[in-house]
Protein backbone atom coordinates (compact mmCIF):
# COMPACT_ATOMS: atom_id res chain seq x y z
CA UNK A 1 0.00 0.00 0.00
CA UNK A 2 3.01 2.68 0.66
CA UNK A 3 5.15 1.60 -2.70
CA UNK A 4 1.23 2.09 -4.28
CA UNK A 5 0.55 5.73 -2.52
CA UNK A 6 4.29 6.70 -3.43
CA UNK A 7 4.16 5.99 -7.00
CA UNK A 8 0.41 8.12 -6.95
CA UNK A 9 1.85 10.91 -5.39
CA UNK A 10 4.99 11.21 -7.56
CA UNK A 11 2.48 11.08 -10.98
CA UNK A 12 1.21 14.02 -9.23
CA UNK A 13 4.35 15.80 -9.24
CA UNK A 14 5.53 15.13 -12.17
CA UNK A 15 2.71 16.09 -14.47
CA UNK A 16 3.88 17.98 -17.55
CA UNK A 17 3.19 21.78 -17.79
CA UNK A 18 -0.15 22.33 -18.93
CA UNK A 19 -2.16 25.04 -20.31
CA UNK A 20 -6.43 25.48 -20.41
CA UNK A 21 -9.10 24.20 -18.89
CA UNK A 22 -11.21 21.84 -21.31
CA UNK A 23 -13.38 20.18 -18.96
CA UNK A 24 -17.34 21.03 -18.49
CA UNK A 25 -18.19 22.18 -14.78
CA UNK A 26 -20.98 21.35 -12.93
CA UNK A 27 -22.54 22.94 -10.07
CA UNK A 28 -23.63 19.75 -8.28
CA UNK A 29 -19.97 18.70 -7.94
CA UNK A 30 -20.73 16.78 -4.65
CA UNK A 31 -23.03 15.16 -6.71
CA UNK A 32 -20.58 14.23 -9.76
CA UNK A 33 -18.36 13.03 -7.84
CA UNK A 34 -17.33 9.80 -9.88
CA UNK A 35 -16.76 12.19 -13.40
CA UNK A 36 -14.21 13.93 -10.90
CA UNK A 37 -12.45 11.23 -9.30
CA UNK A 38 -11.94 6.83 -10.21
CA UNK A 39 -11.54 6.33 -5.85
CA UNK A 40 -14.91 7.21 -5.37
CA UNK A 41 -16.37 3.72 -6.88
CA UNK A 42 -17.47 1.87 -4.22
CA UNK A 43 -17.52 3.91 -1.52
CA UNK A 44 -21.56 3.95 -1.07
CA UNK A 45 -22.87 1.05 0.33
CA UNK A 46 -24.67 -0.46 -2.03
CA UNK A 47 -25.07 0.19 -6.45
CA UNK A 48 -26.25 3.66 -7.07
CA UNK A 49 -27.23 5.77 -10.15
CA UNK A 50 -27.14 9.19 -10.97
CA UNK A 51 -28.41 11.30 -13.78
CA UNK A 52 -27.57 14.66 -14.13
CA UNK A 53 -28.35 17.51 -16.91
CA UNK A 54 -26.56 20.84 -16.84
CA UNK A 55 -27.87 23.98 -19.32
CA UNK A 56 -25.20 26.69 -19.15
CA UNK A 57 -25.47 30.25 -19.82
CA UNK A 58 -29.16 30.46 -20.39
CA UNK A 59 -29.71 32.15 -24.05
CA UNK A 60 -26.45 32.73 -25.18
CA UNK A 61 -26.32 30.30 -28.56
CA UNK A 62 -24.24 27.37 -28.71
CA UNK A 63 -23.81 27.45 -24.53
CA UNK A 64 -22.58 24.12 -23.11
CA UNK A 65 -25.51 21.56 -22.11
CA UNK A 66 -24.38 18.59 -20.53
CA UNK A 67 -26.23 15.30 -19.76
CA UNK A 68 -24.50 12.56 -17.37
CA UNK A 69 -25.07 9.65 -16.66
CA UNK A 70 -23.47 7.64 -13.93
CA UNK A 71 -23.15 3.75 -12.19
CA UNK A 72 -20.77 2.52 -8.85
CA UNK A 73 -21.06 -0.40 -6.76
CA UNK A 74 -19.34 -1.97 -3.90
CA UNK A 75 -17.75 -5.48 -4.55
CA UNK A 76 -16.15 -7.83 -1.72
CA UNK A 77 -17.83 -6.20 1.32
CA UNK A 78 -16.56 -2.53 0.18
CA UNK A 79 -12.95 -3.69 -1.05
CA UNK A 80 -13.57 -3.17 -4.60
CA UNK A 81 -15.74 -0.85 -6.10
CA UNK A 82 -16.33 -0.66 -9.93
CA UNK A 83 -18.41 2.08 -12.09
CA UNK A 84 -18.94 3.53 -15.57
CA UNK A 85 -19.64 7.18 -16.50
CA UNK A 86 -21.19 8.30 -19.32
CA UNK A 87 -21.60 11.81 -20.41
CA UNK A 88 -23.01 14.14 -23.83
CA UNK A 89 -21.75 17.34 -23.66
CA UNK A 90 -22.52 19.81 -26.80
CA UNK A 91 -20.78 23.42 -27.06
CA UNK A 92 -20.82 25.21 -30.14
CA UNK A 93 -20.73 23.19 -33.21
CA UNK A 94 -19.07 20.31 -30.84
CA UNK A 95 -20.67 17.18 -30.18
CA UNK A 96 -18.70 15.16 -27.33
CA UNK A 97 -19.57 11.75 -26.05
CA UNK A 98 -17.40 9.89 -23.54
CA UNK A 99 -17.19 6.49 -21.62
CA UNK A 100 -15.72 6.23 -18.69
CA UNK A 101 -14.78 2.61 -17.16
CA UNK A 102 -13.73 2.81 -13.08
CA UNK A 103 -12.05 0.49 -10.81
CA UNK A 104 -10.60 1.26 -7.27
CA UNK A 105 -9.62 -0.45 -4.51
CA UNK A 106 -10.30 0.28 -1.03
CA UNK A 107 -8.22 -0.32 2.30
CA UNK A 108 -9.41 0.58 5.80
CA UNK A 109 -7.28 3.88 7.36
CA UNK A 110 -8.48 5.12 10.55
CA UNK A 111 -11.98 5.72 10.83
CA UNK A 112 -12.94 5.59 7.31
CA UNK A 113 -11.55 4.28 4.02
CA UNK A 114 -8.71 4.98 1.53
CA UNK A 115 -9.61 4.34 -2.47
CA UNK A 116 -6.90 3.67 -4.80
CA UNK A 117 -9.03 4.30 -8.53
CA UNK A 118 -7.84 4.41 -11.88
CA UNK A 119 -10.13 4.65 -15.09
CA UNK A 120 -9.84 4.63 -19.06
CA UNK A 121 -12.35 6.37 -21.37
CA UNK A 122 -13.19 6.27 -24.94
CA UNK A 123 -14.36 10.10 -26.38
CA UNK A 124 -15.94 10.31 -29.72
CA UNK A 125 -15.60 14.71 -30.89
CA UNK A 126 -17.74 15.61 -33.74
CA UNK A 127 -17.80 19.19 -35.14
CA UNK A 128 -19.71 20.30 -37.96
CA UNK A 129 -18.05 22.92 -39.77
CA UNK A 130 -20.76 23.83 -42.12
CA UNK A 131 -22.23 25.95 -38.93
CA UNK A 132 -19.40 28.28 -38.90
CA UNK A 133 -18.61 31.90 -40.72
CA UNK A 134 -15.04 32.42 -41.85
CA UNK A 135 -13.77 35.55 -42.80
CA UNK A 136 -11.71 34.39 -45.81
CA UNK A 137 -13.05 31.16 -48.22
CA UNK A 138 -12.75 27.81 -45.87
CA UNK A 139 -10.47 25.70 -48.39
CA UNK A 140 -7.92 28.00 -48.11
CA UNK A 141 -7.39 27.17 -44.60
CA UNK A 142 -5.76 23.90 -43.61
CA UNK A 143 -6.91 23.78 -39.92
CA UNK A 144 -11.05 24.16 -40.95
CA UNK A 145 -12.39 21.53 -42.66
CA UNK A 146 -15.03 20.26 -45.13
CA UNK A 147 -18.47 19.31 -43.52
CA UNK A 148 -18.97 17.14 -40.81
CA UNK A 149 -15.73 15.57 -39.07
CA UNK A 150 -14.93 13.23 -36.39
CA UNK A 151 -11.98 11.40 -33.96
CA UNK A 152 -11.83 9.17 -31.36
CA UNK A 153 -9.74 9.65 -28.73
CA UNK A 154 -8.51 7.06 -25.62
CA UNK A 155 -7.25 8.11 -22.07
CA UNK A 156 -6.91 7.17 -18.59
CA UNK A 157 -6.47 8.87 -15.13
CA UNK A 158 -6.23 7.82 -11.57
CA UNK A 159 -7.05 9.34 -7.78
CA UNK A 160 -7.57 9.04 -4.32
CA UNK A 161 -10.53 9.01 -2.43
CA UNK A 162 -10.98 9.00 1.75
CA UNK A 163 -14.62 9.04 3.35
CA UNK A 164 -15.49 8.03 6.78
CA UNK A 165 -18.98 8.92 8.10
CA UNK A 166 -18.46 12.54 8.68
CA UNK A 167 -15.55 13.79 6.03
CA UNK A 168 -14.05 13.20 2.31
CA UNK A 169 -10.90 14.21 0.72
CA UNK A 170 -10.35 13.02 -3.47
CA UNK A 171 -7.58 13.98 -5.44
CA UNK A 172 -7.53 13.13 -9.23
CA UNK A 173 -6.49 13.32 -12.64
CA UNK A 174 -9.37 11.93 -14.49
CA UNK A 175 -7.00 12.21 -17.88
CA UNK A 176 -3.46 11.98 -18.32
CA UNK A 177 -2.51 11.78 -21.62
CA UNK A 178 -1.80 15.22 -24.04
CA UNK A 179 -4.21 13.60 -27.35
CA UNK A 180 -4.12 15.59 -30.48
CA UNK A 181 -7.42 16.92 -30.77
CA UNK A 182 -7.24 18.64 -33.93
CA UNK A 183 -9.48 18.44 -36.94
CA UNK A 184 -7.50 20.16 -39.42
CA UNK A 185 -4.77 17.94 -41.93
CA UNK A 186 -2.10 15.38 -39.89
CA UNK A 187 0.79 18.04 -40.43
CA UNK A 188 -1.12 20.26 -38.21
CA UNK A 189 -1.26 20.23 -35.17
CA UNK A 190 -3.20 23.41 -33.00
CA UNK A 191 -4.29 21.66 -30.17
CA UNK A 192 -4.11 18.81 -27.50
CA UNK A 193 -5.81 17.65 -24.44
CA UNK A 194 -3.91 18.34 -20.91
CA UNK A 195 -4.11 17.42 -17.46
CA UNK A 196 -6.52 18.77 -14.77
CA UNK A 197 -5.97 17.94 -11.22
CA UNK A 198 -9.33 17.79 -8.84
CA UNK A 199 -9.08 18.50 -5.19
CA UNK A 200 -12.66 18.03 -3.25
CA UNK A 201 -12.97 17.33 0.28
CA UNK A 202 -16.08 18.48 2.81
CA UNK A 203 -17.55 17.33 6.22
CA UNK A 204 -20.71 17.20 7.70
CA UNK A 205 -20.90 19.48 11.44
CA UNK A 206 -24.34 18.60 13.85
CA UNK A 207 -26.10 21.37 14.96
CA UNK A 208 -28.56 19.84 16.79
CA UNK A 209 -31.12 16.64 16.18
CA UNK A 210 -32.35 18.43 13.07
CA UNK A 211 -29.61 20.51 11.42
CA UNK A 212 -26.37 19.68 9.55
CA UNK A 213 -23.92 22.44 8.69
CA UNK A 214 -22.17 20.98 5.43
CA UNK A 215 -19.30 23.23 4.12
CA UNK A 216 -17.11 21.50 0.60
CA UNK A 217 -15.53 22.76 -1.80
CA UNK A 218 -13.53 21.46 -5.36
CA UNK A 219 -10.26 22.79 -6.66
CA UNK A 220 -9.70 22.93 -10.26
CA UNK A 221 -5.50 23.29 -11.19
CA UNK A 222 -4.42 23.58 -15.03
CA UNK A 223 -1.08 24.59 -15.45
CA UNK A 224 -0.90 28.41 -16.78
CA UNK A 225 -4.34 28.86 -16.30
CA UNK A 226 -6.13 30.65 -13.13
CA UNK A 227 -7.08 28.29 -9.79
CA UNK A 228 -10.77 27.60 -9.93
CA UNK A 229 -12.85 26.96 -6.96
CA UNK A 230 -16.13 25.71 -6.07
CA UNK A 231 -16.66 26.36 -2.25
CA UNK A 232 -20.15 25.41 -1.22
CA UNK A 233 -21.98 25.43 2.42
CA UNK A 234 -25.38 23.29 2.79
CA UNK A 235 -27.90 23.30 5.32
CA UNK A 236 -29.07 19.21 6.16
CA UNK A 237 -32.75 19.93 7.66
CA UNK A 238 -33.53 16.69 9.30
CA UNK A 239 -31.58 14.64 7.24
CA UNK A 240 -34.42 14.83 4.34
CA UNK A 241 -33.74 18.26 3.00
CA UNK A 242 -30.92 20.21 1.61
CA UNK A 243 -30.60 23.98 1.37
CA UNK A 244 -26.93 25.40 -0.04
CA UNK A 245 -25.22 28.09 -1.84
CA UNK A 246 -21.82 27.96 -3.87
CA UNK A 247 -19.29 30.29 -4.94
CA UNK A 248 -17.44 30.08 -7.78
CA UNK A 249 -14.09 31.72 -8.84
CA UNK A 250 -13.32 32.59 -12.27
CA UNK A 251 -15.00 35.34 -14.56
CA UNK A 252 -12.97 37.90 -16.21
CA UNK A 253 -9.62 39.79 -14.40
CA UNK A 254 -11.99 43.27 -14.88
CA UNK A 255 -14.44 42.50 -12.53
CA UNK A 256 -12.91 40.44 -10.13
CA UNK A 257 -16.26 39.48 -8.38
CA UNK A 258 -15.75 35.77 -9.56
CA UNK A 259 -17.64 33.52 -12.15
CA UNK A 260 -20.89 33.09 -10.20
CA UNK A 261 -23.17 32.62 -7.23
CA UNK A 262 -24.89 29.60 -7.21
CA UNK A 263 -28.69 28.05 -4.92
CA UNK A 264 -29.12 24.65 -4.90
CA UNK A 265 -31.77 22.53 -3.54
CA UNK A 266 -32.40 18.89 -2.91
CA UNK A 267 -34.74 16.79 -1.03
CA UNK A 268 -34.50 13.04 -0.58
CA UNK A 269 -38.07 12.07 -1.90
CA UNK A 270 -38.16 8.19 -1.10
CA UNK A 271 -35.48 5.88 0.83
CA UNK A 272 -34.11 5.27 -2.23
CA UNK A 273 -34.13 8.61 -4.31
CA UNK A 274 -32.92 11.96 -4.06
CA UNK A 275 -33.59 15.14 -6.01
CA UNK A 276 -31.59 18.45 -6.39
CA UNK A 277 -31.91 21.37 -8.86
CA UNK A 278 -29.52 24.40 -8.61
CA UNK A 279 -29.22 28.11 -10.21
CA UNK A 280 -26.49 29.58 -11.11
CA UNK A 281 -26.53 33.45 -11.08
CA UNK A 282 -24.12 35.03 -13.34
CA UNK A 283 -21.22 37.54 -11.98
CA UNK A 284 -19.33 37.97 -15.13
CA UNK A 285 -19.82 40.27 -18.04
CA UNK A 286 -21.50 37.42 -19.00
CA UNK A 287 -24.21 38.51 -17.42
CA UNK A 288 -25.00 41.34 -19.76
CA UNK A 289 -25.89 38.24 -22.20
CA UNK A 290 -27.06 35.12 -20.55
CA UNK A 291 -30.21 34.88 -17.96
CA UNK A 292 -27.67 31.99 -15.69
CA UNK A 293 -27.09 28.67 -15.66
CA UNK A 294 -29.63 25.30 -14.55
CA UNK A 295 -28.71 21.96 -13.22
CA UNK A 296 -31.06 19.12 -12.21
CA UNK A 297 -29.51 15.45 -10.64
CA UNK A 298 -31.53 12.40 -9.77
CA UNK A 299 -29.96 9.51 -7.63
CA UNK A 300 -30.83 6.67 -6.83
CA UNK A 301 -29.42 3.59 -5.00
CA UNK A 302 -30.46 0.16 -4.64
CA UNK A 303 -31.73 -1.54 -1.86
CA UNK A 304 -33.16 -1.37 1.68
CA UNK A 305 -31.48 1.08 4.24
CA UNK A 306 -29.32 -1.02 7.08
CA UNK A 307 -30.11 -0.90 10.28
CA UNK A 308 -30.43 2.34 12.03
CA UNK A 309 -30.60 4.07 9.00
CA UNK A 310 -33.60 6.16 7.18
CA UNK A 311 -32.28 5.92 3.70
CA UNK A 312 -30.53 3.95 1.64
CA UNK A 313 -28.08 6.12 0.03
CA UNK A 314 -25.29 7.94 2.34
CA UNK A 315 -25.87 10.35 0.17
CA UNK A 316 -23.44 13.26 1.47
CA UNK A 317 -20.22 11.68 0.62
């Protein structure tokens, strides 16, 4: 276990230098957690789904809409936990679908449990040129071309992922390797993928027999481009509802207010299922052009809640 940590921790270091964020955000992070991080497979107690669709940047054209779709289980009484993550994302004339295969493998550490995860995914990009306006005739530009094009692309990534009944901590890096993901000729090459390193980690603080304070956050790093941070609080209201509000960094260097300022909502309708929605409000310039952002998440796990328990799914990490 200390030769595996070791080697993890030194991939860490010794990422290459890296350049822009390419990966879609989601306000429901906590939520998400699987897209973020391999570790986290396994760590419910028993199979859960989760659904989630994300509109961004309400009536600007061609804003990012998302729809995810993901599956983890425990295997071999919470050793092993395996899971698949499967996501649509459009943007623009861009058409993204991805599959996402997870494995980690858990150890006991203190009071709660250490996930070792790695995963590979298969992307399929689609762009359809005909959509766009160029200011000189397309075919006399190598990097745009004809019509309708399309690649498929192969990665894999790795993390770490600790719960124990009152506190997580993940870090990951869901891709590793720099793909060409150019659509122009083979001698050209404009663009590539690069590494993005998640850090996520929250707790759960009683108030009394009917309130949780829940503070989290998630740390996005790309190398030469600004930190990002999602730093959320929730209100638990006896243990069926969820009230929170997020903060996001970002936006643009001449307003320095940050990206945006986030409600969310959730209420745990059955034993089994639980429901959240959340609003983003715009802080941006943006602002002057979209009418915010909309996210809505469905989960729901499998089986009857153990003893003790209300619900089946320990739904806050």
């Amino acid at each position: 276990m200390k030769n595996i940590l070791t080697a993890f921790i030194i991939t860490l270091a010794t990422l290459p230098v890296i350049q822009a964020q390419q990966q879609f955000q989601n306000t429901q992070f906590m939520y998400y957690k699987l897209g973020y991080n391999p570790a986290y497979a396994g760590s419910q107690e028993s199979p859960c789904i989760s659904a989630i669709y994300r509109q961004q940047w309400l009536g600007l054209d061609g804003a990012p809409a998302t729809m995810a779709l993901t599956f983890n289980m425990p295997l071999m009484n919470q050793r092993v936990g395996v899971g698949a993550n499967l996501y649509r994302q459009t943007i623009g004339i861009t058409n993204i679908y991805n599959l996402d295969g997870v494995y980690a493998y858990r150890t006991r550490l203190g009071h709660g449990m250490l996930g070792i995860g790695v995963m590979g995914s298969i992307r399929s990009m689609e762009q359809d040129f005909q959509l766009t306006t160029a200011t000189q005739p397309k075919p006399e530009d190598p990097s745009i071309p004809d019509g309708t094009v399309d690649k498929f692309l192969f990665n894999f990534g790795a993390g770490l992922y600790y719960n124990s009944e009152n506190f997580y901590l993940g870090l990951s890096v869901p891709r590793l390797l720099e793909n060409n993901i150019d659509f122009a000729s083979a001698d050209v090459f404009i663009s590539r993928e690069v590494q993005h390193v998640y850090l996520m980690g929250g707790l759960v603080l009683p108030v009394n027999d009917q309130l949780k304070f829940q503070p989290q956050a998630m740390l996005k790093y790309v190398g030469k481009a600004p930190v990002d941070l999602d730093g959320n609080v929730n209100l638990i209201i006896q243990d069926r509802y969820i009230v929170g509000i997020t903060y996001r960094l970002g936006g643009n260097k001449s307003s320095g207010v940050g990206e945006s300022l986030d409600i969310l909502l959730a209420a745990q309708l059955t034993n089994n299922l639980l429901f959240g929605v959340s609003y983003d409000y715009t802080l941006s310039d943006l602002k002057d052009y979209s009418t915010g952002s909309i996210e809505a998440s469905v989960h729901y796990c499998i089986g009857k809640a153990g003893k003790g328990k209300d619900y089946v799914n320990p739904r806050f990490f």
